[in-house]
PDB file of N, CA and C in Angstrom:
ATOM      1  N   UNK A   1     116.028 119.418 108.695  1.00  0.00           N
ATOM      2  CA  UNK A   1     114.863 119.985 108.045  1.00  0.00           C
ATOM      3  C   UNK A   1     115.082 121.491 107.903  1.00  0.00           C
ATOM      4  N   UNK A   2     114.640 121.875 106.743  1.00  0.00           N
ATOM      5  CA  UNK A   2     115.177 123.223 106.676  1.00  0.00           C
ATOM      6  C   UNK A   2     113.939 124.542 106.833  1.00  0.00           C
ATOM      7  N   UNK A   3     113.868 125.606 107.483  1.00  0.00           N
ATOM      8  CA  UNK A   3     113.477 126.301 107.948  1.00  0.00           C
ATOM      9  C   UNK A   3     112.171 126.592 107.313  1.00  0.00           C
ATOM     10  N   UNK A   4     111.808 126.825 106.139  1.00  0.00           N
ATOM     11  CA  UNK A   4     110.566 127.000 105.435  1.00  0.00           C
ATOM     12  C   UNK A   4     109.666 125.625 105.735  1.00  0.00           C
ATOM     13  N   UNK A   5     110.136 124.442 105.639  1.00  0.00           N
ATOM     14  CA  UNK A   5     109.360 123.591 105.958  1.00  0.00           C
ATOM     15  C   UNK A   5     108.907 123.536 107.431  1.00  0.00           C
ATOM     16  N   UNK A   6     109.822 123.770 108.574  1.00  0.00           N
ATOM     17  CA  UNK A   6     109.477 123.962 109.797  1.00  0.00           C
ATOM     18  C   UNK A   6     108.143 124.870 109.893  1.00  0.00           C
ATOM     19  N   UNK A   7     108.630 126.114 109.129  1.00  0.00           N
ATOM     20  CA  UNK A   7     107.313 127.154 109.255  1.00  0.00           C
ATOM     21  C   UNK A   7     106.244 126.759 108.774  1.00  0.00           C
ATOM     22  N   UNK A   8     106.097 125.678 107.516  1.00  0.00           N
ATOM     23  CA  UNK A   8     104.820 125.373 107.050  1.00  0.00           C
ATOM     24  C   UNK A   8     104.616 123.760 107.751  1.00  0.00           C
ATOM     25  N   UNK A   9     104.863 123.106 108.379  1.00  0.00           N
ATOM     26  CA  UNK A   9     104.515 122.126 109.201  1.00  0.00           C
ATOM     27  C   UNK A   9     103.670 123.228 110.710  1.00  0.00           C
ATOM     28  N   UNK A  10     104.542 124.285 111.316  1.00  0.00           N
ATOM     29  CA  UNK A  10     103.187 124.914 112.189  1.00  0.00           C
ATOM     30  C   UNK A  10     102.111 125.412 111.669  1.00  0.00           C
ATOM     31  N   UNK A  11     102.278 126.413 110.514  1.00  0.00           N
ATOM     32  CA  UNK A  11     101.258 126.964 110.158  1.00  0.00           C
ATOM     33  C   UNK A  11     100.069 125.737 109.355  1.00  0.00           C
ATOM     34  N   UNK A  12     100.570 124.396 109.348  1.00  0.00           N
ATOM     35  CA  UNK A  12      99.601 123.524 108.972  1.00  0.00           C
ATOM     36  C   UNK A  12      98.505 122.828 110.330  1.00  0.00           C
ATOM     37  N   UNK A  13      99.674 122.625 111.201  1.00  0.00           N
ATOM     38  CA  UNK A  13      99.185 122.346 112.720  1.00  0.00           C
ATOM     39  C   UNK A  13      97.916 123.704 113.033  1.00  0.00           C
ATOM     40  N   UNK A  14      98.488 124.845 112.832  1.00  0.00           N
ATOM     41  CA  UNK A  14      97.735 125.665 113.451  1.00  0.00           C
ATOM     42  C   UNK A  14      96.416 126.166 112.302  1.00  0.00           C
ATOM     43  N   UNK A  15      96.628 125.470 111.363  1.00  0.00           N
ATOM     44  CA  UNK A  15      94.929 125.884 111.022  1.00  0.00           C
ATOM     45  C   UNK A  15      94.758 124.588 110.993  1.00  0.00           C
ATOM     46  N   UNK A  16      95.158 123.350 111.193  1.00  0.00           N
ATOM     47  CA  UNK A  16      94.100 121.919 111.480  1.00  0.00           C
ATOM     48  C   UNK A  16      93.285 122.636 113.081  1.00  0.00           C
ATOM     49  N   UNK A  17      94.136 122.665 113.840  1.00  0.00           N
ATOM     50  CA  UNK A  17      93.699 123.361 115.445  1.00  0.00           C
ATOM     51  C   UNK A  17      92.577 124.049 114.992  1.00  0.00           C
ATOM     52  N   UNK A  18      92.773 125.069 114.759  1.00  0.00           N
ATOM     53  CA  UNK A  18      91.954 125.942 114.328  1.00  0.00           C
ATOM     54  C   UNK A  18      90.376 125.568 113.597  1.00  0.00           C
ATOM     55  N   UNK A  19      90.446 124.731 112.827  1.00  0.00           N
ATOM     56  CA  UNK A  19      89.196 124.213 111.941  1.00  0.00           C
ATOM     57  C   UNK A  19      88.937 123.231 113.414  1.00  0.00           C
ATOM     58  N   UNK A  20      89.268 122.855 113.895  1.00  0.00           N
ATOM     59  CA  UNK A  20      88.950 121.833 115.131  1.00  0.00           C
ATOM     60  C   UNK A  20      88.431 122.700 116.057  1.00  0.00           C
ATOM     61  N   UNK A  21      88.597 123.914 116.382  1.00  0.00           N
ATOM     62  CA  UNK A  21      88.630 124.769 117.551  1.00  0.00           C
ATOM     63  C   UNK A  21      87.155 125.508 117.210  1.00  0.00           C
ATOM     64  N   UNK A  22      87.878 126.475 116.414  1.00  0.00           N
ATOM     65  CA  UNK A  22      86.438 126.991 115.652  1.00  0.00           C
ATOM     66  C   UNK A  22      86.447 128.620 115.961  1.00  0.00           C
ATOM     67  N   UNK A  23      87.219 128.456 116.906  1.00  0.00           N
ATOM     68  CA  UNK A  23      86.752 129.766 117.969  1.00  0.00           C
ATOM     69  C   UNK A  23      87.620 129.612 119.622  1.00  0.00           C
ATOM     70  N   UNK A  24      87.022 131.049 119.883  1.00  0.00           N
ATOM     71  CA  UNK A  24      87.500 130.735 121.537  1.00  0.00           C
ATOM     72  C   UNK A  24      86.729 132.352 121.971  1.00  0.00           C
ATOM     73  N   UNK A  25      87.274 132.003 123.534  1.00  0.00           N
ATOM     74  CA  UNK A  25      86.195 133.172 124.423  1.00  0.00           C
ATOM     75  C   UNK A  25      86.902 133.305 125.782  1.00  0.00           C
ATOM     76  N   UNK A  26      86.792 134.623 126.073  1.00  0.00           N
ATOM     77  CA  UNK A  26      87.541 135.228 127.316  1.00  0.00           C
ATOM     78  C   UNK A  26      86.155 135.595 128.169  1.00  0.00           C
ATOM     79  N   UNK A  27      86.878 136.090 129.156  1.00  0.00           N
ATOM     80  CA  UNK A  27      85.942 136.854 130.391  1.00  0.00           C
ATOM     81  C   UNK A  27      86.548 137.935 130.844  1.00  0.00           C
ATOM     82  N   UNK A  28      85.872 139.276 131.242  1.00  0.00           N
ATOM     83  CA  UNK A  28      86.410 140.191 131.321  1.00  0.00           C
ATOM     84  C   UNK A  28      85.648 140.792 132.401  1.00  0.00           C
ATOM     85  N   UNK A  29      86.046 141.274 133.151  1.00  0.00           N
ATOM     86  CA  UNK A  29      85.505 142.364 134.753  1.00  0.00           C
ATOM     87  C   UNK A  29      85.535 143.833 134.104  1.00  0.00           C
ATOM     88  N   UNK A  30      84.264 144.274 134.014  1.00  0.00           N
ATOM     89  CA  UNK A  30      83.934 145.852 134.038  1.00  0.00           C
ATOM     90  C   UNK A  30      83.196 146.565 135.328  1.00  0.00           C
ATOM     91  N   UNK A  31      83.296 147.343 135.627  1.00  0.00           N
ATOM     92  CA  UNK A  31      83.266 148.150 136.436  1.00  0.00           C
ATOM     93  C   UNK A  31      81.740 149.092 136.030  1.00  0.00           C
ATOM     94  N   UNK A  32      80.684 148.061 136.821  1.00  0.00           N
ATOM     95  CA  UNK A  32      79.253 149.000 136.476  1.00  0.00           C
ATOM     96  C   UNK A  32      79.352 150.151 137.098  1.00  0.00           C
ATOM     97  N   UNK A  33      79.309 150.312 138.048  1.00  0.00           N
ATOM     98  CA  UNK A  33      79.100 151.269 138.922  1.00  0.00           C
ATOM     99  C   UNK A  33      80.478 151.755 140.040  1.00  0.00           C
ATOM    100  N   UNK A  34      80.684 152.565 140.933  1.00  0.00           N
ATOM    101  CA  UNK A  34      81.440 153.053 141.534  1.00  0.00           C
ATOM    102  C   UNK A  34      80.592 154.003 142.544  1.00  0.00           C
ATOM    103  N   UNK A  35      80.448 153.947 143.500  1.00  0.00           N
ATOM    104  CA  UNK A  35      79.762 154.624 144.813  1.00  0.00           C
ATOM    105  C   UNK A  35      81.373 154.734 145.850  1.00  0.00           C
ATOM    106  N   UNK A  36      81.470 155.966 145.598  1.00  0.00           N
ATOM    107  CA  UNK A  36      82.326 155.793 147.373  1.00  0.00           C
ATOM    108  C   UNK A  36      83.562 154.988 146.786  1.00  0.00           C
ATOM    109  N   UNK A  37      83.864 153.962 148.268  1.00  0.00           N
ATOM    110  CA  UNK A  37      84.709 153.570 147.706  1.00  0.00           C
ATOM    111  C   UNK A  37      84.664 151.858 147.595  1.00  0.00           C
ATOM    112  N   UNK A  38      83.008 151.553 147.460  1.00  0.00           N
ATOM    113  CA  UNK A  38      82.090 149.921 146.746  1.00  0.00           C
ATOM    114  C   UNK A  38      82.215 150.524 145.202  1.00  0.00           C
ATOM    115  N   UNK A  39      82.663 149.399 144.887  1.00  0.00           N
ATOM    116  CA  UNK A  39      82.405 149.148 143.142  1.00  0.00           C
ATOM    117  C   UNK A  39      81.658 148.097 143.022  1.00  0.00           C
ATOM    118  N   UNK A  40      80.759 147.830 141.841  1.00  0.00           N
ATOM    119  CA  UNK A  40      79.913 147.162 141.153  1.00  0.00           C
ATOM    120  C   UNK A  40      80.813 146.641 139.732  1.00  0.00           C
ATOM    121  N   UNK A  41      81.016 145.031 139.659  1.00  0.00           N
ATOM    122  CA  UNK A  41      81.546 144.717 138.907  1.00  0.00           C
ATOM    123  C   UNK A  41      80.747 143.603 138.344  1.00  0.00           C
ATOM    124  N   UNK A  42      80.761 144.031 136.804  1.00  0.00           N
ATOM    125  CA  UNK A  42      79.879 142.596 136.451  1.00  0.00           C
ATOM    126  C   UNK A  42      81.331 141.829 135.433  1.00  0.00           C
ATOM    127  N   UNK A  43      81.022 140.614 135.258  1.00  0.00           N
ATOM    128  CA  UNK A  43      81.640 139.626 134.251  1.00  0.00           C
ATOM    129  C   UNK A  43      81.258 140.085 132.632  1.00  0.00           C
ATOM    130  N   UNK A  44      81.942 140.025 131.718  1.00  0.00           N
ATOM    131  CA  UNK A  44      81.268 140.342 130.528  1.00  0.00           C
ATOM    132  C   UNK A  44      82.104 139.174 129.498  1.00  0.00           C
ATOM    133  N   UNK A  45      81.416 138.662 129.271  1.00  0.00           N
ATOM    134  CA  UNK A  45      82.114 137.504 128.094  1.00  0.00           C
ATOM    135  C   UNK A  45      82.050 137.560 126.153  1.00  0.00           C
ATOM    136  N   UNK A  46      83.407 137.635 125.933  1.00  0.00           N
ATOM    137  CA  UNK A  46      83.904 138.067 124.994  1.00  0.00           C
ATOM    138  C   UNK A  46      83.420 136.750 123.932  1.00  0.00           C
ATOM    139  N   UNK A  47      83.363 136.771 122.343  1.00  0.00           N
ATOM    140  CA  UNK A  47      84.053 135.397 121.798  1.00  0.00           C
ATOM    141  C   UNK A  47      84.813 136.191 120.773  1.00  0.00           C
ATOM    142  N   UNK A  48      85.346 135.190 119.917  1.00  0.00           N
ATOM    143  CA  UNK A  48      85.785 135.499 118.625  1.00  0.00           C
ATOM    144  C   UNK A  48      86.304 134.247 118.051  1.00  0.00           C
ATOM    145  N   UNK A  49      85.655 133.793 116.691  1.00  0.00           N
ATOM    146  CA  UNK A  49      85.273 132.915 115.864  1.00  0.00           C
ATOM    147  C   UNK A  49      86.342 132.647 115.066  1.00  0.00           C
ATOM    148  N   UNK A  50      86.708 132.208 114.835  1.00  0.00           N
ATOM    149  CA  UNK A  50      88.355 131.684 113.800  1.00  0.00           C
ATOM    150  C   UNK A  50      87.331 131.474 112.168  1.00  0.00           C
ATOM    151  N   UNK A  51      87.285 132.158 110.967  1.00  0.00           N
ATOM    152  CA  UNK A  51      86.981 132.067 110.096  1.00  0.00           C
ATOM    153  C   UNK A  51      87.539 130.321 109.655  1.00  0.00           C
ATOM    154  N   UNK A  52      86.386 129.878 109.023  1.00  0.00           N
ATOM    155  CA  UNK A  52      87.349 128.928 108.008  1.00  0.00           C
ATOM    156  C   UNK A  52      88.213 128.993 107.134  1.00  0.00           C
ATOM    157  N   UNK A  53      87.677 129.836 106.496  1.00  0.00           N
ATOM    158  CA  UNK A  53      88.576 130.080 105.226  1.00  0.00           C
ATOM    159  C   UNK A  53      90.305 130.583 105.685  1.00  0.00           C
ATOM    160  N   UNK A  54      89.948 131.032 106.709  1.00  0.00           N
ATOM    161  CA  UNK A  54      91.406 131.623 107.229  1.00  0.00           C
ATOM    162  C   UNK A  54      91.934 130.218 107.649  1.00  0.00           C
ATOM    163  N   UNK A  55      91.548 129.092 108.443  1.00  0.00           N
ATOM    164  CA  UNK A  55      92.056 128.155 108.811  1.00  0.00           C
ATOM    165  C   UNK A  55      92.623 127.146 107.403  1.00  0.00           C
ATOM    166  N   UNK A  56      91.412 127.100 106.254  1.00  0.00           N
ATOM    167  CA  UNK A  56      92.306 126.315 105.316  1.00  0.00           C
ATOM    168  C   UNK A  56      93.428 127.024 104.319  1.00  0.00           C
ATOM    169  N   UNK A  57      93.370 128.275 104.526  1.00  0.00           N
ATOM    170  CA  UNK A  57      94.057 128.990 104.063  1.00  0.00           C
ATOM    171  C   UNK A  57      95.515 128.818 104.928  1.00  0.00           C
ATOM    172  N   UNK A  58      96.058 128.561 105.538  1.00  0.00           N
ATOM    173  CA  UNK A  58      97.048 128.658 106.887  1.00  0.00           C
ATOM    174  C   UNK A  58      97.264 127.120 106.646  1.00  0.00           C
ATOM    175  N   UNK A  59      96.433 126.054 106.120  1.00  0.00           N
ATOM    176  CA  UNK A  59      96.776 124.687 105.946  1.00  0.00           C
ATOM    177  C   UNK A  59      97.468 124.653 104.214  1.00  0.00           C
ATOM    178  N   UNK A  60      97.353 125.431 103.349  1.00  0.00           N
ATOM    179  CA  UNK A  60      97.293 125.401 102.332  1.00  0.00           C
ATOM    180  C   UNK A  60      98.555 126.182 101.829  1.00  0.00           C
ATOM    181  N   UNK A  61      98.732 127.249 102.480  1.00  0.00           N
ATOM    182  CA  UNK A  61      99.766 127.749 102.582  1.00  0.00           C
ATOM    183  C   UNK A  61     101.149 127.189 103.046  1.00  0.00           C
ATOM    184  N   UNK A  62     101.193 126.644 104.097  1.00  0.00           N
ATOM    185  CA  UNK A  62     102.029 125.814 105.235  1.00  0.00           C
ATOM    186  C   UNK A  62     102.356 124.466 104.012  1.00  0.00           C
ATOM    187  N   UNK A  63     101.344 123.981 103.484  1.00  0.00           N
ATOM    188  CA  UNK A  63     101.449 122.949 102.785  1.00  0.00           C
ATOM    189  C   UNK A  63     102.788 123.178 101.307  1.00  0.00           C
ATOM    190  N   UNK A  64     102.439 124.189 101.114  1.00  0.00           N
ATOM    191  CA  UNK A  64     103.451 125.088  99.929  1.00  0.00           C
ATOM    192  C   UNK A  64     104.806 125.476 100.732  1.00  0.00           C
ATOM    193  N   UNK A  65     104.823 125.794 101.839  1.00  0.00           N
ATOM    194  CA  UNK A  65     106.316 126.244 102.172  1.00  0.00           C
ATOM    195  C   UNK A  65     106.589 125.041 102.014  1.00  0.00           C
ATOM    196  N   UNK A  66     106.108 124.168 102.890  1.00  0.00           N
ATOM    197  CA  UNK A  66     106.734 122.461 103.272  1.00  0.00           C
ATOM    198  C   UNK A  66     107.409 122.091 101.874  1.00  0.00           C
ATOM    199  N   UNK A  67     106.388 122.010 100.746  1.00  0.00           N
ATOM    200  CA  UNK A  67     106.686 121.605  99.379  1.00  0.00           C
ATOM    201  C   UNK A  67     108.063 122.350  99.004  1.00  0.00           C
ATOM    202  N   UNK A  68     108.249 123.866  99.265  1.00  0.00           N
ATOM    203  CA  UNK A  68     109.183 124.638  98.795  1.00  0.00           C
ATOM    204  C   UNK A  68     110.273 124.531  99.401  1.00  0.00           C
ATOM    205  N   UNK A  69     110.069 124.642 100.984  1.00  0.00           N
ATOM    206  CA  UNK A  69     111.534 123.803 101.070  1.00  0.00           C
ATOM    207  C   UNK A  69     112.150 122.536 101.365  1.00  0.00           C
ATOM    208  N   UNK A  70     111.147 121.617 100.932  1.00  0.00           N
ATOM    209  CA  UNK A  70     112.069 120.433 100.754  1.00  0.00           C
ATOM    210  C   UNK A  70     112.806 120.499  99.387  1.00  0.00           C
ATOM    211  N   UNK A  71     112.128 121.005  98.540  1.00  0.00           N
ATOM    212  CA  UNK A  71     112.579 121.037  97.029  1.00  0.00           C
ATOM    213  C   UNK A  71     113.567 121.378  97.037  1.00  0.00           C
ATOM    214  N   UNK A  72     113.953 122.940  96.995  1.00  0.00           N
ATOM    215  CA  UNK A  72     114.431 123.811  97.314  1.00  0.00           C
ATOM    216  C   UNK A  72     116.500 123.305  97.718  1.00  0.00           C
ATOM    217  N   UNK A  73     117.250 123.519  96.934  1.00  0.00           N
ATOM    218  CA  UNK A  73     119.098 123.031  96.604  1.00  0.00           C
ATOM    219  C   UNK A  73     119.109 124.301  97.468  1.00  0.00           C
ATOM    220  N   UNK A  74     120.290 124.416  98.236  1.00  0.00           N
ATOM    221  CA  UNK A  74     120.833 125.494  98.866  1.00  0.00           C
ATOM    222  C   UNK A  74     121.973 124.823  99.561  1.00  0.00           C
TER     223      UNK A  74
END
């Protein structure tokens, strides 16, 4: 299998994932306060949303390398 198709078989995987996923979210330790030498730490939780359009875009794309290099004499 030749290399352009490899790349557009992940980038197809990774926006199916993606439209499946939707999103994702971390957790993060900040530092409220500081007295001395007690700190005050709270949790603070992050997200960030995976656009669709970016996900079928990444399926659509991937779909065109695949096409291009199977075609593709070399």
């Amino acid at each position: 299998m030749k290399a352009l198709a490899v790349i557009g078989i992940v980038l197809m995987l990774g926006g199916v994932a993606a439209l499946a996923i939707g999103g994702f979210s971390f957790t993060s330790k900040e530092t409220v306060a500081k007295i001395g030498p007690l700190d005050v730490q709270a949790e603070k939780q992050h997200g960030f949303a995976i656009p669709p359009i970016a996900s079928i875009a990444a399926i659509v794309v991937g779909g065109a390398l695949v096409f291009a290099g199977r075609s593709s004499r070399t």
